[in-house]
N, C-alpha and C. Protein backbone atom coordinates (compact mmCIF):
# COMPACT_ATOMS: atom_id res chain seq x y z
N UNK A 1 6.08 -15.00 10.09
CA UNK A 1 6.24 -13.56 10.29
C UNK A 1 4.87 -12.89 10.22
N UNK A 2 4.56 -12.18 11.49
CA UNK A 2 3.26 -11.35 11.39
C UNK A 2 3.50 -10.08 10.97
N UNK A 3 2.64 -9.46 10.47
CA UNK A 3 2.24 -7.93 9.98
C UNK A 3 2.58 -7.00 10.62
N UNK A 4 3.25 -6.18 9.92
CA UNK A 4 3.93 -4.85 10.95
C UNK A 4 3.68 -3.77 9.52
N UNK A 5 2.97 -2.70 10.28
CA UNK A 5 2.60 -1.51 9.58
C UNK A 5 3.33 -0.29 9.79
N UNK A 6 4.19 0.90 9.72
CA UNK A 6 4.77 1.66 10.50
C UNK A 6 4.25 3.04 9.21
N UNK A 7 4.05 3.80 9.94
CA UNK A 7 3.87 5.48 8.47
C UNK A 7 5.00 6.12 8.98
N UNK A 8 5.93 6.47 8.20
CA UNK A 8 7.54 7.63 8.57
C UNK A 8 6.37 9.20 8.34
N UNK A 9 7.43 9.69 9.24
CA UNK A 9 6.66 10.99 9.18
C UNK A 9 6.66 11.75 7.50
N UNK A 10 5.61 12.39 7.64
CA UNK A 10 4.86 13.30 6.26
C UNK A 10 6.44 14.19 5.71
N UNK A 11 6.37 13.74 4.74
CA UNK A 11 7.57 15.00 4.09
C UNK A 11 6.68 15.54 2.46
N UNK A 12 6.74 16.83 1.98
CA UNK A 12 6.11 17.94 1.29
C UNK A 12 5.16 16.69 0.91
N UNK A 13 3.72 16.83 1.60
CA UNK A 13 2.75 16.48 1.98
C UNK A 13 2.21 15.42 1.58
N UNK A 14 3.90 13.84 1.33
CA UNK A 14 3.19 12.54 1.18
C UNK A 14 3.47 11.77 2.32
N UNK A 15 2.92 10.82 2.84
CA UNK A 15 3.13 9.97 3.62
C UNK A 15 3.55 8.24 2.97
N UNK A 16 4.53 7.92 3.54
CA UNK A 16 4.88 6.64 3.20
C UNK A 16 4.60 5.50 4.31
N UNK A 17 4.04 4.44 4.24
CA UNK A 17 3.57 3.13 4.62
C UNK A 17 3.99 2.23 4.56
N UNK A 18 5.09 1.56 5.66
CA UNK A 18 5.86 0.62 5.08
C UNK A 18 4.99 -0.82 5.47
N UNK A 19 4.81 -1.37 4.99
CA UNK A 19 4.52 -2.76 5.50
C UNK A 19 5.14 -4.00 5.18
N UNK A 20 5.32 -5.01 5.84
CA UNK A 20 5.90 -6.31 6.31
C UNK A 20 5.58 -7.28 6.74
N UNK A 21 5.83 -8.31 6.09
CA UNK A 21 5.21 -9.85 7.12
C UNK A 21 3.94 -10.24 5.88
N UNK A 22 2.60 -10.55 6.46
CA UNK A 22 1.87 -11.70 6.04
C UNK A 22 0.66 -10.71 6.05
N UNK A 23 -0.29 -10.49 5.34
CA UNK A 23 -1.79 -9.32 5.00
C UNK A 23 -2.63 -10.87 4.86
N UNK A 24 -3.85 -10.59 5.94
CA UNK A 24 -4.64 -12.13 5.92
C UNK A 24 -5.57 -11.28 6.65
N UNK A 25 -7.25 -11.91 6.88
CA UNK A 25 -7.83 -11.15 7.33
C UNK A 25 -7.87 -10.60 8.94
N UNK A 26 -6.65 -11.09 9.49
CA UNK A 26 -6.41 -10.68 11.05
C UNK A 26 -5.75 -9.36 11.06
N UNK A 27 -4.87 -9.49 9.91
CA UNK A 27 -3.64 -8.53 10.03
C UNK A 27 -3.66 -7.15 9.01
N UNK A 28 -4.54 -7.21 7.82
CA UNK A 28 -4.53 -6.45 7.00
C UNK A 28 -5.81 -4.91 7.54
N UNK A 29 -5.97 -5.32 8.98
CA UNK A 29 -6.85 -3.92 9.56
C UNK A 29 -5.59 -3.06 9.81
N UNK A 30 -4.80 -3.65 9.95
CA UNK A 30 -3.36 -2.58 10.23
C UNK A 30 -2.88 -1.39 9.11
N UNK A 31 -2.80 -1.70 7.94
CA UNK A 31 -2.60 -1.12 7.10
C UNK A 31 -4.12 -0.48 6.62
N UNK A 32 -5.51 -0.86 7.00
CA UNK A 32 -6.63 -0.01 6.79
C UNK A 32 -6.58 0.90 7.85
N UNK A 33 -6.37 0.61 8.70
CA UNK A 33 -6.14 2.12 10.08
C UNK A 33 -5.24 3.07 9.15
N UNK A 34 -4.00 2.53 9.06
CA UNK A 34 -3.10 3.61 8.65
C UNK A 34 -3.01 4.30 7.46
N UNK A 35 -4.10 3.82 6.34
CA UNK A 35 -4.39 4.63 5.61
C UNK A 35 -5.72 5.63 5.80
N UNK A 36 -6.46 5.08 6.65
CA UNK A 36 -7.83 5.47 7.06
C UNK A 36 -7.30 6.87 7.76
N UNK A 37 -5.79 6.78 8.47
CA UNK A 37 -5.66 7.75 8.90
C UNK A 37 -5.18 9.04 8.32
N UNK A 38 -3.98 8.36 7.01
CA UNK A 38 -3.51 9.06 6.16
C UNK A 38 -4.97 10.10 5.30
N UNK A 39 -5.98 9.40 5.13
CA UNK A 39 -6.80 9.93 3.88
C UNK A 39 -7.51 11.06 5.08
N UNK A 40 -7.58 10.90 6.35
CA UNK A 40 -8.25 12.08 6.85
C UNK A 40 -7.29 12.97 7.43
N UNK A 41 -5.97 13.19 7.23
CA UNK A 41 -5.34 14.00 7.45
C UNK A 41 -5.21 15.22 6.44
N UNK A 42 -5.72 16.42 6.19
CA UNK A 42 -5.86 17.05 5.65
C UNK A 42 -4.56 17.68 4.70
N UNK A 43 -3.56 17.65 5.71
CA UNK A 43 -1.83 17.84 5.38
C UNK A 43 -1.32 16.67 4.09
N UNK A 44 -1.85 15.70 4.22
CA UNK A 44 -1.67 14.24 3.66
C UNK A 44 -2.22 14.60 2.17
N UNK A 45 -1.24 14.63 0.79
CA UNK A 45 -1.78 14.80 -0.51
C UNK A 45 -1.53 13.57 -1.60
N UNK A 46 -0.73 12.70 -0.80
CA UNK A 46 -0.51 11.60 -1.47
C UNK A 46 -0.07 10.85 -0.53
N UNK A 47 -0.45 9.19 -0.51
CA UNK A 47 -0.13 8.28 0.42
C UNK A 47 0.95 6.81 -0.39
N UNK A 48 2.16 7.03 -0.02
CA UNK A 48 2.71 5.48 -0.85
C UNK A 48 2.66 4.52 0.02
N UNK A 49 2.35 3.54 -0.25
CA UNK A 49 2.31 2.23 0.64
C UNK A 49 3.51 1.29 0.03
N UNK A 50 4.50 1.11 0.61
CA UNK A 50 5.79 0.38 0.53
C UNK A 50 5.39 -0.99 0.86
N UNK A 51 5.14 -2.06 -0.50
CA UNK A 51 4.62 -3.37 -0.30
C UNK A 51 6.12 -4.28 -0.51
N UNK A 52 7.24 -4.05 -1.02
CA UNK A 52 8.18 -4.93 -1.08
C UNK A 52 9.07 -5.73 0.27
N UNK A 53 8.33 -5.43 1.27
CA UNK A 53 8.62 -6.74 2.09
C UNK A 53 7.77 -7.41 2.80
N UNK A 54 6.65 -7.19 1.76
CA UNK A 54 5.07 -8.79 2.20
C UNK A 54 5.29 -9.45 1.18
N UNK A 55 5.33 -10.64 2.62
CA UNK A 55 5.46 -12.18 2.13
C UNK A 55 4.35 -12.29 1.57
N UNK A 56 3.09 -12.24 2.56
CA UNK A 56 2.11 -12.92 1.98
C UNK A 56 0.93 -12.07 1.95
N UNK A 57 -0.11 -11.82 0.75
CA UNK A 57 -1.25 -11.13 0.69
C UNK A 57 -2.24 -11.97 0.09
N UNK A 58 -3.09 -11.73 1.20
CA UNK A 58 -4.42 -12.72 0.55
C UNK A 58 -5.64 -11.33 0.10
N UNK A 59 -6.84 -11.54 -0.59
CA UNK A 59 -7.83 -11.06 -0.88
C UNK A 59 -8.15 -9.46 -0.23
N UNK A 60 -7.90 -9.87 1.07
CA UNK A 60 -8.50 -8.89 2.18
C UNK A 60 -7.60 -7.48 2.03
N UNK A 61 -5.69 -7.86 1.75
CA UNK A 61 -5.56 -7.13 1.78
C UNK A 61 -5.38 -6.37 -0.07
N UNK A 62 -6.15 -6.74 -1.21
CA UNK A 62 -6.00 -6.44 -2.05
C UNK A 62 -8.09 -5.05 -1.84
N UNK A 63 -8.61 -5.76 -1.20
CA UNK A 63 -9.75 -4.80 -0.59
C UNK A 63 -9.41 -3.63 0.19
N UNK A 64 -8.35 -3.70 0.54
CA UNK A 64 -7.93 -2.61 1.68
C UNK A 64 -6.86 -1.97 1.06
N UNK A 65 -6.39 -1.91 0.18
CA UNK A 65 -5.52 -1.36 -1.28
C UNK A 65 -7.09 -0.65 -2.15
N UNK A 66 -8.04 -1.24 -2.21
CA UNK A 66 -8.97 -0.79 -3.22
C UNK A 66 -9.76 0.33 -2.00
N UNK A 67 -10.20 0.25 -1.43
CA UNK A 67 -10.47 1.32 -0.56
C UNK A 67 -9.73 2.57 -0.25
N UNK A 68 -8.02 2.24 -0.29
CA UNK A 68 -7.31 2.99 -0.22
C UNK A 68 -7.68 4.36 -1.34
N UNK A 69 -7.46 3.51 -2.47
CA UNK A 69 -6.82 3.74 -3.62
C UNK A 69 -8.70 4.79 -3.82
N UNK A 70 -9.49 4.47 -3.47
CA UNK A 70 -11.01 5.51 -3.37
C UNK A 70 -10.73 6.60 -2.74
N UNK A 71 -10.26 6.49 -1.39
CA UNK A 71 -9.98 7.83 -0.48
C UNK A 71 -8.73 8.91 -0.84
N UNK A 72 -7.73 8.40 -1.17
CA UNK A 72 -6.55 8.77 -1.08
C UNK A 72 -5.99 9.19 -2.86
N UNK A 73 -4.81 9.90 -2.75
CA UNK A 73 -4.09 9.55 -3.75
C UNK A 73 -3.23 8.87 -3.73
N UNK A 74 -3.38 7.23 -3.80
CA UNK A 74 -2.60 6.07 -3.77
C UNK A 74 -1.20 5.70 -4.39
N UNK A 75 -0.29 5.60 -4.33
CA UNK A 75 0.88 4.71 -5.09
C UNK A 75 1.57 3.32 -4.40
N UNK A 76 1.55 2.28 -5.02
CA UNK A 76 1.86 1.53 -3.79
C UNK A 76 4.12 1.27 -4.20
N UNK A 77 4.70 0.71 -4.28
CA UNK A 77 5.49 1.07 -4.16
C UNK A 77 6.37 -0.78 -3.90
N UNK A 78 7.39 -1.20 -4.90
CA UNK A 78 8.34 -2.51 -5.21
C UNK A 78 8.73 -2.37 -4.55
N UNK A 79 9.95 -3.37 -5.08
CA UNK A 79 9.38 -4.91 -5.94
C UNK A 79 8.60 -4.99 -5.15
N UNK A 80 6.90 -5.93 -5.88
CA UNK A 80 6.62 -6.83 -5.30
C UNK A 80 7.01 -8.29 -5.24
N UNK A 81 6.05 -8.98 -4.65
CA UNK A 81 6.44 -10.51 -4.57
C UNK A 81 6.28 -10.84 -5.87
N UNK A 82 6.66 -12.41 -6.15
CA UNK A 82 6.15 -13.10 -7.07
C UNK A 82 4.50 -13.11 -6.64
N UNK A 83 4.32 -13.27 -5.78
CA UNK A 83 2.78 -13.54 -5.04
C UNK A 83 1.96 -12.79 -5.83
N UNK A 84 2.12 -11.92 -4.76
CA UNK A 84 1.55 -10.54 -4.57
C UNK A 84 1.28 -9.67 -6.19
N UNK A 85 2.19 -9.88 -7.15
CA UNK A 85 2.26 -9.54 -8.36
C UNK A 85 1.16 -10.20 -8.97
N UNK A 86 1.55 -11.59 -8.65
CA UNK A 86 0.51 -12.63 -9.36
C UNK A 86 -1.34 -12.05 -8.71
N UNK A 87 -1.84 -12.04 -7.88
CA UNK A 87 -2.95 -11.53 -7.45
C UNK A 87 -3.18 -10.58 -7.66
N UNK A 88 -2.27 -9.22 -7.86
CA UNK A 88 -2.88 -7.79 -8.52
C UNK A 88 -2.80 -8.09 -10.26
N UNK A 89 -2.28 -8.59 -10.69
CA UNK A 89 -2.93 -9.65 -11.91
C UNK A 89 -3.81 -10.37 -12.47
N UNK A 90 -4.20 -10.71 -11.44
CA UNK A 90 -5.37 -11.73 -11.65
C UNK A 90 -6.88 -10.96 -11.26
N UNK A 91 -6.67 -10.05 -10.68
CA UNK A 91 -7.83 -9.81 -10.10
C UNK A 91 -7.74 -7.98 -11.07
N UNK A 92 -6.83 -7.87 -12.20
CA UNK A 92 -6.70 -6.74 -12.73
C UNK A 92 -6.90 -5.28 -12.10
N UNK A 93 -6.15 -5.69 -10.69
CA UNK A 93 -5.79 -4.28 -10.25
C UNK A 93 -4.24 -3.57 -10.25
N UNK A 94 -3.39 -4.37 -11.08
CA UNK A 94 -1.95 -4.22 -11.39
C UNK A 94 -2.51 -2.73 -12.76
N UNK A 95 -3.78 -2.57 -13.03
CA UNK A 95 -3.95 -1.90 -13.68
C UNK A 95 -4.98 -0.87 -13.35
N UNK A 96 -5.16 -0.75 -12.42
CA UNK A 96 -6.64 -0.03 -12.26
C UNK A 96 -5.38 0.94 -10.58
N UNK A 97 -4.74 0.38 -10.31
CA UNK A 97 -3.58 1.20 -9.12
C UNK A 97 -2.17 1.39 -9.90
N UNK A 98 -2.21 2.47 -9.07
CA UNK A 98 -0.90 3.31 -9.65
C UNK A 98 0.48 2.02 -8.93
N UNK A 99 1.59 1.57 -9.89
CA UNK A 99 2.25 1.13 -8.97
C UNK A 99 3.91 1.29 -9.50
N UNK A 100 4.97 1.42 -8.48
CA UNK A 100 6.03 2.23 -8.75
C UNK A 100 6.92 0.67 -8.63
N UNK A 101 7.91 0.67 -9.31
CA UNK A 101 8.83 -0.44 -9.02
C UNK A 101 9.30 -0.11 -8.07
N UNK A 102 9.64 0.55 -7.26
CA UNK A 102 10.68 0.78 -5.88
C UNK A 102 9.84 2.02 -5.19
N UNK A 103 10.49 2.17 -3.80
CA UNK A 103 10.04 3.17 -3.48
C UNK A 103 10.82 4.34 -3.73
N UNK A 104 11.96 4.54 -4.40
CA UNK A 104 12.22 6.13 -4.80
C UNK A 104 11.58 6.42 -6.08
N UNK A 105 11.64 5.50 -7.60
CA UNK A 105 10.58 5.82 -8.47
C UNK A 105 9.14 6.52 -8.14
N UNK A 106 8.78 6.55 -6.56
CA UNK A 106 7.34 6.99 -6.62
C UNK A 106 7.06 7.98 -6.91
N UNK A 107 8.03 9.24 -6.85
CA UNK A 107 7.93 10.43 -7.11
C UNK A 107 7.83 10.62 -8.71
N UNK A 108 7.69 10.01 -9.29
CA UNK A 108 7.84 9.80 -10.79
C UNK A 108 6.43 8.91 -11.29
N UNK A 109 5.84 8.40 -10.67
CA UNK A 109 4.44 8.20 -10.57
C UNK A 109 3.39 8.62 -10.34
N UNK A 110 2.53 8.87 -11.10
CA UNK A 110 1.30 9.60 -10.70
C UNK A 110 0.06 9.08 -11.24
């Protein structure tokens, strides 16, 4: 399964990011566009990125979460993987990013 990025339209001025499939360094420019786009939209006051249906995240896309998370006001948004958990763990950004167990908790995150 390859990478599919989609943003639902802006509601009282957050944008949500769903992403899907496999973040590797081919596929994880998808989700840097679409936040790249979110953070220069002026309307845009918070961006959630909906990670609970990637399979797979390597390095690249834990760099493109950390860039995010500079420009934007970030939340990323569960379950994650076993994976994916395990690497924002290891690399101690399960603590340094805001992260919501689901995506309706996000509003309850800050």
């Amino acid at each position: 399964m390859r990478a599919h990025v989609q943003a639902l339209p802006d509601e009282d001025g957050t944008r949500i990011i769903l992403c899907a499939g496999e973040f590797d360094v081919a596929t994880s420019v998808l989700l840097d566009a679409a936040l790249a786009t979110a953070a220069a939209d002026t309307t845009v006051t918070r961006t959630v990125v909906d990670l609970s249906q990637v399979a797979f995240a390597d390095s690249t896309l834990l760099n493109v979460l950390v860039k995010g998370h500079r420009t934007q006001r970030l939340v990323l948004a569960g379950p994650l993987s076993p994976r994916l958990q395990r690497i924002l763990t290891l690399s101690g950004l399960d603590t340094a990013l805001r992260i919501a167990p689901d995506l309706r908790s996000t509003a309850e995150t800050e």
